[in-house]
N, C-alpha and C. Protein backbone atom coordinates (compact mmCIF):
# COMPACT_ATOMS: atom_id res chain seq x y z
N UNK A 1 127.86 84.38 95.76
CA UNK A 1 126.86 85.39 96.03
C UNK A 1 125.81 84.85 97.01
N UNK A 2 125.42 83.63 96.62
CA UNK A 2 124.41 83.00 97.57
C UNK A 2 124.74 82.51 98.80
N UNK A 3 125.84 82.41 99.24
CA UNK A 3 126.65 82.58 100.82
C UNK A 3 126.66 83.53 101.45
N UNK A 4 127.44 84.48 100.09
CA UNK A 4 127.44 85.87 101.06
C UNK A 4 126.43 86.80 101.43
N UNK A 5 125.50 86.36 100.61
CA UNK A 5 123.86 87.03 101.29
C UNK A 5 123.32 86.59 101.94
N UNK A 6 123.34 85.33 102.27
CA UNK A 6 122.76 84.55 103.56
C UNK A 6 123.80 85.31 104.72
N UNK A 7 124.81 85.11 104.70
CA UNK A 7 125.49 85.24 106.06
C UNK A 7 125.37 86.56 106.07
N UNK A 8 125.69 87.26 105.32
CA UNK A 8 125.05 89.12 105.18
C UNK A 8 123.87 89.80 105.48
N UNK A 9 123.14 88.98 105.74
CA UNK A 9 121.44 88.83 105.89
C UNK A 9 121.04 88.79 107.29
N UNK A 10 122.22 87.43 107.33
CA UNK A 10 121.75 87.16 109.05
C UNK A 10 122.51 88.24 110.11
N UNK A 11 123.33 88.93 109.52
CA UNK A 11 124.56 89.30 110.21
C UNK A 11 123.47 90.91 110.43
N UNK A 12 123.11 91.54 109.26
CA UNK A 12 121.97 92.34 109.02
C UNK A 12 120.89 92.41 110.36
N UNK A 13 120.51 91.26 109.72
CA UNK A 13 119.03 90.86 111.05
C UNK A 13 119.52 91.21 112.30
N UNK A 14 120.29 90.27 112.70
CA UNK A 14 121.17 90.35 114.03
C UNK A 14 121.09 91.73 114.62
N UNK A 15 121.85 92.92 113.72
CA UNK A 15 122.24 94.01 114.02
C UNK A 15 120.75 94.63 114.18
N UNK A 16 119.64 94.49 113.30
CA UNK A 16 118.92 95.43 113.38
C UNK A 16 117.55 94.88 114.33
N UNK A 17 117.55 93.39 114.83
CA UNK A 17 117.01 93.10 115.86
C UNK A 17 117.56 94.05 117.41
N UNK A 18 118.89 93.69 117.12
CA UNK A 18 119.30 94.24 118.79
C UNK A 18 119.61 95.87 118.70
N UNK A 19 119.08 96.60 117.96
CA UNK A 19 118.51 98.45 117.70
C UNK A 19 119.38 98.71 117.45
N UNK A 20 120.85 97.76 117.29
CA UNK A 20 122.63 98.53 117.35
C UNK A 20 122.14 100.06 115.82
N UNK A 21 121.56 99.32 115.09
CA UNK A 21 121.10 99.77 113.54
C UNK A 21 119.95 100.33 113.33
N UNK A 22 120.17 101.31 112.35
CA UNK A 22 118.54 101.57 111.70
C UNK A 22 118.28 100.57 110.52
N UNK A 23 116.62 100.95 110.06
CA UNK A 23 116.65 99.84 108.79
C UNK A 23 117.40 100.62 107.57
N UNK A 24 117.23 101.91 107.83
CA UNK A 24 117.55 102.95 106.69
C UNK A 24 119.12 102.54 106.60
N UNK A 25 119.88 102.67 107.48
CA UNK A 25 121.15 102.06 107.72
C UNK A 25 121.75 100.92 107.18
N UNK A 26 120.96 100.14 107.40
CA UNK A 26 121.15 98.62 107.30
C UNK A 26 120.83 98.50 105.28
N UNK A 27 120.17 99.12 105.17
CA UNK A 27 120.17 99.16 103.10
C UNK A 27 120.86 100.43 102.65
N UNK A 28 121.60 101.68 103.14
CA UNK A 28 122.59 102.16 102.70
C UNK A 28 123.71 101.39 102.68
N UNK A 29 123.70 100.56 104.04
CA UNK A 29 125.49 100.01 104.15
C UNK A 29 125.37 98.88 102.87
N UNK A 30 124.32 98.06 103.05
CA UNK A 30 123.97 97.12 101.68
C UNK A 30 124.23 97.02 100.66
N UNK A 31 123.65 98.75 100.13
CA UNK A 31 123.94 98.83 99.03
C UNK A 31 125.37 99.32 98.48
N UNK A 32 126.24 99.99 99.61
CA UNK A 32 127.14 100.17 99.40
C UNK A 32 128.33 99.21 99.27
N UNK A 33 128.03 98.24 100.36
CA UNK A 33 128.75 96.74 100.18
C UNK A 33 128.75 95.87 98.75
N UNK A 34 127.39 95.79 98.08
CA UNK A 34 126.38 95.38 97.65
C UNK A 34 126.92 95.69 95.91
N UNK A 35 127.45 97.24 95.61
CA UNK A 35 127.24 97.52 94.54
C UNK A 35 128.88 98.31 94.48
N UNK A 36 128.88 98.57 95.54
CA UNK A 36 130.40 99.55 95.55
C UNK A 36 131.82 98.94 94.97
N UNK A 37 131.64 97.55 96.31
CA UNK A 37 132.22 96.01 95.63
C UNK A 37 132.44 95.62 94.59
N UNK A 38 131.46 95.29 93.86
CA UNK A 38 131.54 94.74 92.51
C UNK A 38 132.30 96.24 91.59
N UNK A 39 131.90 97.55 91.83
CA UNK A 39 132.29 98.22 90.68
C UNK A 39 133.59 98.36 90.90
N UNK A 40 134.15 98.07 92.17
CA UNK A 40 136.17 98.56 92.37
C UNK A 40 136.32 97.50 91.80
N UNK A 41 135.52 96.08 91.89
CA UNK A 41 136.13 94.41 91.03
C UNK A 41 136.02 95.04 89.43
N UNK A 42 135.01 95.91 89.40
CA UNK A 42 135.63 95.77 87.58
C UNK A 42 136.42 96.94 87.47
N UNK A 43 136.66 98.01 88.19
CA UNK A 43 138.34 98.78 88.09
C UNK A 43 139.32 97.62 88.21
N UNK A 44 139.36 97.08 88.93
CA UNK A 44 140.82 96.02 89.13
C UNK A 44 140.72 95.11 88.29
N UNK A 45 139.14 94.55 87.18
CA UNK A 45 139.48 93.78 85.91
C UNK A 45 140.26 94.80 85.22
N UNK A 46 140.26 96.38 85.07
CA UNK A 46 141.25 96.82 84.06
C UNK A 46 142.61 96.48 84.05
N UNK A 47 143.02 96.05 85.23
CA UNK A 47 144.38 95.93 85.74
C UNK A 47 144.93 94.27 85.88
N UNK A 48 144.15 93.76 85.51
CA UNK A 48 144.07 91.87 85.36
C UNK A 48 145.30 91.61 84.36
N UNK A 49 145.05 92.74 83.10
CA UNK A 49 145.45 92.43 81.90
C UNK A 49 144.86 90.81 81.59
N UNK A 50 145.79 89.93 81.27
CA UNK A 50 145.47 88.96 80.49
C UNK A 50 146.06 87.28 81.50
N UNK A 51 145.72 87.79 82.98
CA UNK A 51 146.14 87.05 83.71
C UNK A 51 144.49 86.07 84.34
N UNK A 52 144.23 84.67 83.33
CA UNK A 52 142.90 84.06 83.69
C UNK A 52 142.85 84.06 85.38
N UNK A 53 143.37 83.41 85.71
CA UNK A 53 143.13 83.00 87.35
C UNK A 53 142.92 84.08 88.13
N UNK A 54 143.56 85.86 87.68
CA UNK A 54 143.21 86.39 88.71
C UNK A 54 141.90 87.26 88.25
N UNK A 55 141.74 87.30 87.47
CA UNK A 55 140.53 87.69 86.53
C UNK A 55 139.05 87.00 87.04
N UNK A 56 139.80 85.57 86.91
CA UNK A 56 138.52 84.86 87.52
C UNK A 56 137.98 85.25 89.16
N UNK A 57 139.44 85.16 90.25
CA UNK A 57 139.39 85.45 91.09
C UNK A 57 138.35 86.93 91.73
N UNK A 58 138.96 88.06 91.26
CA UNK A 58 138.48 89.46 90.97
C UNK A 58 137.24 89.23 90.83
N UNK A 59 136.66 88.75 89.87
CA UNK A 59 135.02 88.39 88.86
C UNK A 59 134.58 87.96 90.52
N UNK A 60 134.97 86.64 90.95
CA UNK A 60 134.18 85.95 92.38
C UNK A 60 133.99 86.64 93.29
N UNK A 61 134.93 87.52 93.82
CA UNK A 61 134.82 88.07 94.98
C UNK A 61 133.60 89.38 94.62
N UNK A 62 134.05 90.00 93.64
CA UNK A 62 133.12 90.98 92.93
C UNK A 62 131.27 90.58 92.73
N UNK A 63 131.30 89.72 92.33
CA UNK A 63 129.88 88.84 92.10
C UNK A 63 129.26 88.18 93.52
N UNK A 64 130.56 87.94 94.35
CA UNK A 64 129.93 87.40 95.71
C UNK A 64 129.67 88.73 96.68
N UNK A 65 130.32 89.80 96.52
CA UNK A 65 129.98 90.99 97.41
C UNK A 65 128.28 91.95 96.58
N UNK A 66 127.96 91.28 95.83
CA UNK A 66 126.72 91.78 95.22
C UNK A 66 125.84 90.86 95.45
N UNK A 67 126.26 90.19 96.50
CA UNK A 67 125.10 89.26 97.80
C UNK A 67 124.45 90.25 98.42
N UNK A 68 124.78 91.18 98.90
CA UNK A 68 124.54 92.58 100.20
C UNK A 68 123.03 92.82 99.38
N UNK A 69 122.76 93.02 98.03
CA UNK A 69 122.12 93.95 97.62
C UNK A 69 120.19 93.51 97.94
N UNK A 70 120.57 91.63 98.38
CA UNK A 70 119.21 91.43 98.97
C UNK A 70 118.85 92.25 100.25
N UNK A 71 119.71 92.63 101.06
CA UNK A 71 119.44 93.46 102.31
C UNK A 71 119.11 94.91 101.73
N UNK A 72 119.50 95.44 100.80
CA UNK A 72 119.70 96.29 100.32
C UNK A 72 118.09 96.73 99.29
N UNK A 73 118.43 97.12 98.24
CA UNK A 73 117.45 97.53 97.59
C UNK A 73 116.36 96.38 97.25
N UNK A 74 116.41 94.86 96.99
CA UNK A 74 115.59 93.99 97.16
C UNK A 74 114.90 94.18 98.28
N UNK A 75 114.77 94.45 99.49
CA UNK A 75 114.17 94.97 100.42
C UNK A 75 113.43 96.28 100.87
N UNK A 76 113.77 97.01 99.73
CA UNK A 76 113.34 98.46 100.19
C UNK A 76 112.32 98.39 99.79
N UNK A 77 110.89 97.40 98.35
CA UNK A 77 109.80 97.42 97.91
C UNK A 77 109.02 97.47 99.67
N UNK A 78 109.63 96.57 100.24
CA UNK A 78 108.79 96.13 101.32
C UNK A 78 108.63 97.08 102.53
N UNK A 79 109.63 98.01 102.57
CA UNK A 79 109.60 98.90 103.15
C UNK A 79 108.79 100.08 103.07
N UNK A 80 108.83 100.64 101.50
CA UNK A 80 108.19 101.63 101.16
C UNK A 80 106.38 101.49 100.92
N UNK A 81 105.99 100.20 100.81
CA UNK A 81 104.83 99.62 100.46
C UNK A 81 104.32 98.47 100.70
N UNK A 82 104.29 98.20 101.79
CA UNK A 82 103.93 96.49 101.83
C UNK A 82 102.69 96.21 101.35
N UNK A 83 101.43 96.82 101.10
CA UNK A 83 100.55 96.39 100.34
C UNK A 83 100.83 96.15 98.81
N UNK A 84 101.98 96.86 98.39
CA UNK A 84 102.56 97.28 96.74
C UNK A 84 103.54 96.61 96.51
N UNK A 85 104.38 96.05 97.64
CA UNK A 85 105.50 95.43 96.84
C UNK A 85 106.03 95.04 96.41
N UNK A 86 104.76 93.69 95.64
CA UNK A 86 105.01 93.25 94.62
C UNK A 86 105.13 93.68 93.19
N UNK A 87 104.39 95.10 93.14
CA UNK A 87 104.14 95.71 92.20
C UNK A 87 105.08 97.03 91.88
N UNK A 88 106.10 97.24 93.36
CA UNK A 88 107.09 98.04 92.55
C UNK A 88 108.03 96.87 92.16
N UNK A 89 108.09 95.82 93.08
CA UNK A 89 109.54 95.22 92.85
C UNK A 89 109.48 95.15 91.17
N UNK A 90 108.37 94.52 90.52
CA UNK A 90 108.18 94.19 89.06
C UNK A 90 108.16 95.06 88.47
N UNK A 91 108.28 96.26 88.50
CA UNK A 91 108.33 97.78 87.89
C UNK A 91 109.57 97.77 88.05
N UNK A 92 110.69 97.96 89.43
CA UNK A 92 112.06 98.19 89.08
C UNK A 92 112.48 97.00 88.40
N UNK A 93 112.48 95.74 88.59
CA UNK A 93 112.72 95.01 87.58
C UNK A 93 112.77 94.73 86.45
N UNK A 94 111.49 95.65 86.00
CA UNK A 94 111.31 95.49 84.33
C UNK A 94 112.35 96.58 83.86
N UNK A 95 112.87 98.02 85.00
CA UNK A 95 113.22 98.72 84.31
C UNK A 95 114.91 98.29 84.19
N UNK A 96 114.83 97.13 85.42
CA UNK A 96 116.46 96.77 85.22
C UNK A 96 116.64 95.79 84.49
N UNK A 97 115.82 95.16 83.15
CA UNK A 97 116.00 94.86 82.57
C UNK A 97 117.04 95.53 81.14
N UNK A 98 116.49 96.95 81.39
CA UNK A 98 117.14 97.24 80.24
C UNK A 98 118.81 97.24 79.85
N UNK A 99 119.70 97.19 81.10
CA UNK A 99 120.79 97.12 80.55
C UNK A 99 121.50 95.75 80.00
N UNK A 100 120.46 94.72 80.05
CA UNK A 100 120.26 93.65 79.81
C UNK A 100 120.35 92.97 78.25
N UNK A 101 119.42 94.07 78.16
CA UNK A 101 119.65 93.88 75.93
C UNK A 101 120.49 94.99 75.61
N UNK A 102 121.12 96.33 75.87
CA UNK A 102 121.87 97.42 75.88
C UNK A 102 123.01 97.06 76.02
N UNK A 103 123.10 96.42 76.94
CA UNK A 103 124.95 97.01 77.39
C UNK A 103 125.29 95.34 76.24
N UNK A 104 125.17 94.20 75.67
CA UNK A 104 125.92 93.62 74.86
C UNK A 104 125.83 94.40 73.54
N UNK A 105 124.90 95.30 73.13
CA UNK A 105 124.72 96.59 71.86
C UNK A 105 126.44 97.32 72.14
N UNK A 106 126.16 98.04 72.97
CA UNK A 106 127.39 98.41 73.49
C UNK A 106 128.61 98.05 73.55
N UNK A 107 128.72 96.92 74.26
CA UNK A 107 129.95 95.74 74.08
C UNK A 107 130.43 95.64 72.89
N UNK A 108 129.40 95.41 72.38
CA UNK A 108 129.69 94.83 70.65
C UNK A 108 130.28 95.82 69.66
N UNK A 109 129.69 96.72 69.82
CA UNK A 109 130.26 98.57 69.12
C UNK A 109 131.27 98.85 69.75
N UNK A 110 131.65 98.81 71.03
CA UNK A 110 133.12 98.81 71.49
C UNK A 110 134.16 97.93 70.90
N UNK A 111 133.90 96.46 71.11
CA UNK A 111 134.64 95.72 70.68
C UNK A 111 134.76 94.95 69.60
N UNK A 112 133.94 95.22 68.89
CA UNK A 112 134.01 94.54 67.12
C UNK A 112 134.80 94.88 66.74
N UNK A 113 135.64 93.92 66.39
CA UNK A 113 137.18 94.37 65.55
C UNK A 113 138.17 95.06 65.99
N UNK A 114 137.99 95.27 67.39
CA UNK A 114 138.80 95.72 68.51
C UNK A 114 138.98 95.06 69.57
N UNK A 115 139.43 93.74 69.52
CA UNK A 115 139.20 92.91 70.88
C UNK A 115 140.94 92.98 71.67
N UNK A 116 140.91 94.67 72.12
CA UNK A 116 142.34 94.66 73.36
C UNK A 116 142.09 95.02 74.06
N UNK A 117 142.74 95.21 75.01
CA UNK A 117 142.60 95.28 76.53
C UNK A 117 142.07 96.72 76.88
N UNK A 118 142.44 97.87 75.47
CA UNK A 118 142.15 99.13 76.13
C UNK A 118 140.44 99.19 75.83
N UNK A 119 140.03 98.14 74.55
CA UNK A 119 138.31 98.53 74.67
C UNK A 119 138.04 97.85 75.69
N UNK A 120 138.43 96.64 76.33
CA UNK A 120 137.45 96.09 77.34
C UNK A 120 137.70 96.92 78.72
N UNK A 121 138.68 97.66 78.99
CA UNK A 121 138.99 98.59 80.01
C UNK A 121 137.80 99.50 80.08
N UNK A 122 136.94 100.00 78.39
CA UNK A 122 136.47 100.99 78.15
C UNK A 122 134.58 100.18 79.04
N UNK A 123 134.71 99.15 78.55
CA UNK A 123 133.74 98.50 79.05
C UNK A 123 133.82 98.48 80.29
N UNK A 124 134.28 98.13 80.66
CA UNK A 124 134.48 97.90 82.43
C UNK A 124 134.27 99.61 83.23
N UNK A 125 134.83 100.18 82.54
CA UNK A 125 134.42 101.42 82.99
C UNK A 125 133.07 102.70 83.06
N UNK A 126 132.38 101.66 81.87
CA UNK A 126 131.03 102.41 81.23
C UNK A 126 130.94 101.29 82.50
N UNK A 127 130.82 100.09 82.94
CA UNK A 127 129.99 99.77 83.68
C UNK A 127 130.46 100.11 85.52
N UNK A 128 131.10 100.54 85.63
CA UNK A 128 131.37 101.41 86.67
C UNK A 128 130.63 102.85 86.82
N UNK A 129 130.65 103.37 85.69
CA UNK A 129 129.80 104.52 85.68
C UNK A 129 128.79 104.41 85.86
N UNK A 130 128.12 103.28 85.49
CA UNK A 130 126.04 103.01 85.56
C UNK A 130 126.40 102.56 87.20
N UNK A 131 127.31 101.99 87.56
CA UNK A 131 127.27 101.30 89.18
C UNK A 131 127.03 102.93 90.06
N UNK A 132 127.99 103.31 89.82
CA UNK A 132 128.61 104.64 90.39
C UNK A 132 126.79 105.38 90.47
N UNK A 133 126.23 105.66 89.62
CA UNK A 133 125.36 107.20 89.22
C UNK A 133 124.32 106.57 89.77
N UNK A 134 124.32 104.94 89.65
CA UNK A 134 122.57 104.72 90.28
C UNK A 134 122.68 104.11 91.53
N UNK A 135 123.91 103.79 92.04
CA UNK A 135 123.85 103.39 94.10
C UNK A 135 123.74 104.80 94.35
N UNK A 136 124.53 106.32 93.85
CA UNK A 136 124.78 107.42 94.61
C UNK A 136 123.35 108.02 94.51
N UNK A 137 122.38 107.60 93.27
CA UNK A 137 121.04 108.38 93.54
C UNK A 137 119.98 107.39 94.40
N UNK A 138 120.12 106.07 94.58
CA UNK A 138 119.71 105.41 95.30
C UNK A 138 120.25 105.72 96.91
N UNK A 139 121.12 106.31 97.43
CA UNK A 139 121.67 106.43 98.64
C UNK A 139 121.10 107.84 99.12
N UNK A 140 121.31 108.31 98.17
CA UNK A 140 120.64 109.95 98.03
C UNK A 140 119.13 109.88 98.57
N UNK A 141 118.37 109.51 97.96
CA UNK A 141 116.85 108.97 98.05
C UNK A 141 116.13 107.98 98.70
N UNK A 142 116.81 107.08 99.24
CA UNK A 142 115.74 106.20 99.82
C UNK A 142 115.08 106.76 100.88
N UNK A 143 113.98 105.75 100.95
CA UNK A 143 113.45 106.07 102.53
C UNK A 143 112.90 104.69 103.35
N UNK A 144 112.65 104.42 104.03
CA UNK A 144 112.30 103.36 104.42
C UNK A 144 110.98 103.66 105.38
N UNK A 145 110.40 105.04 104.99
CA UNK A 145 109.21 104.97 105.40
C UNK A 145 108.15 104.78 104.52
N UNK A 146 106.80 104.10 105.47
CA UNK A 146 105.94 103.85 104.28
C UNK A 146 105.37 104.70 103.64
N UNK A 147 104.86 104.81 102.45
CA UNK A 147 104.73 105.91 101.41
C UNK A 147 102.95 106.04 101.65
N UNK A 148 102.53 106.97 101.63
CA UNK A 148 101.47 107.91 101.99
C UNK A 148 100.57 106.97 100.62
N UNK A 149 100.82 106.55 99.23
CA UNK A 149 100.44 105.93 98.35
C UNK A 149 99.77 104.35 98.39
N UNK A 150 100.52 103.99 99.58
CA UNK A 150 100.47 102.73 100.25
C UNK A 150 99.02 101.61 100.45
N UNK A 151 97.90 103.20 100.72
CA UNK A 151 97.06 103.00 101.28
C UNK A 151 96.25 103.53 100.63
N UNK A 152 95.10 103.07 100.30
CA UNK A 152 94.16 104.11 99.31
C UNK A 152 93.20 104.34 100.54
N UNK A 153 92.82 104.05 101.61
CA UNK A 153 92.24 104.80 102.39
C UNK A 153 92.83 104.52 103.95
N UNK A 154 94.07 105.56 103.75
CA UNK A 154 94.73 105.82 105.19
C UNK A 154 93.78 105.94 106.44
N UNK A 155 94.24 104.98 107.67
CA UNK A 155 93.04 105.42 109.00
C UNK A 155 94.25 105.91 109.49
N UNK A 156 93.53 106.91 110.65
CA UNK A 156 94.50 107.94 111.33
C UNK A 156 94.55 107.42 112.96
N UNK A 157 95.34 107.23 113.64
CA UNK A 157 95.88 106.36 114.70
C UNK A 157 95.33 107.58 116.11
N UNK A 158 94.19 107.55 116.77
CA UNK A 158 93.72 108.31 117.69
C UNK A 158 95.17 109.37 118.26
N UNK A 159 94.61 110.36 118.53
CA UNK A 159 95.83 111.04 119.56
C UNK A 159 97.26 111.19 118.47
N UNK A 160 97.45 110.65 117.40
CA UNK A 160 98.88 110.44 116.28
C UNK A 160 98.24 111.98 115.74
N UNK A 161 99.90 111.95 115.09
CA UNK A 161 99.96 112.55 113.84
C UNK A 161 100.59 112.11 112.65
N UNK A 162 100.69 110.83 112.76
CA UNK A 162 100.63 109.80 111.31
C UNK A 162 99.75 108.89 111.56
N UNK A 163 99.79 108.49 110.11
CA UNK A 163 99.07 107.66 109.41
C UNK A 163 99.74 106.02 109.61
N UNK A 164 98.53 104.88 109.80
CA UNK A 164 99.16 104.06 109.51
C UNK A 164 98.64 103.20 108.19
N UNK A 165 99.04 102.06 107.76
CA UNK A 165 97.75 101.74 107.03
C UNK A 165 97.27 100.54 108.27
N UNK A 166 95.89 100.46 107.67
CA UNK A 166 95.02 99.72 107.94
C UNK A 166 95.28 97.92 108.32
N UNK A 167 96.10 97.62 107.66
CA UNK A 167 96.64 96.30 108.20
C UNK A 167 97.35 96.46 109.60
N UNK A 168 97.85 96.93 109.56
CA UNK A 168 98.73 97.24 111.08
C UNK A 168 98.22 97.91 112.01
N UNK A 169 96.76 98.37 111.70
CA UNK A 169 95.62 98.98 112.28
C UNK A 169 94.94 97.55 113.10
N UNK A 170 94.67 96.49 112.56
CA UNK A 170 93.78 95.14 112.35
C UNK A 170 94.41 94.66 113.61
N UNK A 171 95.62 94.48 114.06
CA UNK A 171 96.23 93.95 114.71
C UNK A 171 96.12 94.77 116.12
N UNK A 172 95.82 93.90 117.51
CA UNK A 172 95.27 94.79 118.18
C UNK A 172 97.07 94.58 118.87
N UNK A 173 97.18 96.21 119.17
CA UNK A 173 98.21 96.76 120.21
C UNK A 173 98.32 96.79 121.52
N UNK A 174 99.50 96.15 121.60
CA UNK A 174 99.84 96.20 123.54
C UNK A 174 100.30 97.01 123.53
N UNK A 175 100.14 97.07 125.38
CA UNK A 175 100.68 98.79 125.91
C UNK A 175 102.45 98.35 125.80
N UNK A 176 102.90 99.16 125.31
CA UNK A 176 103.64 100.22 125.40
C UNK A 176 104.55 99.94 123.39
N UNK A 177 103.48 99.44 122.75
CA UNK A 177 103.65 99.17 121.55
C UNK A 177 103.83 100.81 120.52
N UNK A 178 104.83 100.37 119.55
CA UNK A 178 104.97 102.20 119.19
C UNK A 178 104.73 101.72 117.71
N UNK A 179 104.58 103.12 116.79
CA UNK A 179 104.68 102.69 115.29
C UNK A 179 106.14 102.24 114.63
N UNK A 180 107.33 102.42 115.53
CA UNK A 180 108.67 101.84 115.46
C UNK A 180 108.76 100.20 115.31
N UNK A 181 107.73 100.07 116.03
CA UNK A 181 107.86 98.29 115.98
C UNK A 181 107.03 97.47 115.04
N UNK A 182 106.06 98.08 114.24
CA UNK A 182 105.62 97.90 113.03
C UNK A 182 106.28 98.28 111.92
């Protein structure tokens, strides 16, 4: 995972230095790399059966393609809020904690006293479903503009009709500088 987000990162940058990309772009494809990945790796654990090596295999590639997701939604706090983004990242965090103490509740009620291949199939598939419902409302919704919330007292950019905040205000602008490059 920690390879493939470095080189995923840079490969990222690259693209969205030389304009080939948007940023909005660049954390849809992310997250789709990012999260899409790993959930076809746990369809194809249903199909492992009881074979270790390729199981293990499947698991790596699956766990290393959920490198993307630093380009991806780890990045979008900073997008939507850079005065805040420490304070959503720790808000979505706390809330992605929860499948954390949940899904072994789960596990365990699936598979207590049932340890075959068709409950852990059943598992693998509840966790395809949480992959599935929260990249497609995350893809649905993002934005990568900054949020109007950002700023508790927005200054208004002479001659504009947006807002910027005030830090990016501070910084004095050369000619032919746009709000694209902030």
């Amino acid at each position: 995972m920690w390879i493939f987000s470095v080189v995923f990162g840079g490969i990222a940058d690259r693209l969205l230095d030389a304009g080939k990309i948007s940023n909005l772009a660049i954390r849809k494809i992310s997250m789709s790399i990012g999260v899409f990945g790993p959930m076809l790796g746990l369809i194809a654990m249903c199909f492992v059966n009881c074979d270790g090596a390729l199981a293990m295999g499947v698991l790596c590639v699956a766990v290393g393609l959920n490198g993307a997701v630093y380009s991806g939604f780890m990045s979008s706090h900073q997008d939507l809020s850079p005065n805040l983004a420490s304070s959503l990242l720790g808000l979505s965090n706390t809330v992605a904690t929860i499948p954390g103490f949940v899904s072994p509740v789960v596990t365990g009620s699936i598979t207590d006293g049932n340890e075959t291949l068709s409950a852990w199939r059943t598992v693998f598939l509840i966790s395809v479903g949480t992959y599935l419902v929260s990249n497609i409302f995350y893809l649905v919704f993002i934005s990568t503009d900054i949020q109007p919330w950002n700023e508790q007292n927005p200054k208004t950019v002479p001659g504009q009709n947006y807002e910027l905040p005030s830090v990016l205000l501070d910084h004095e602008m050369e000619e032919g500088d746009t709000k694209e490059r902030y």
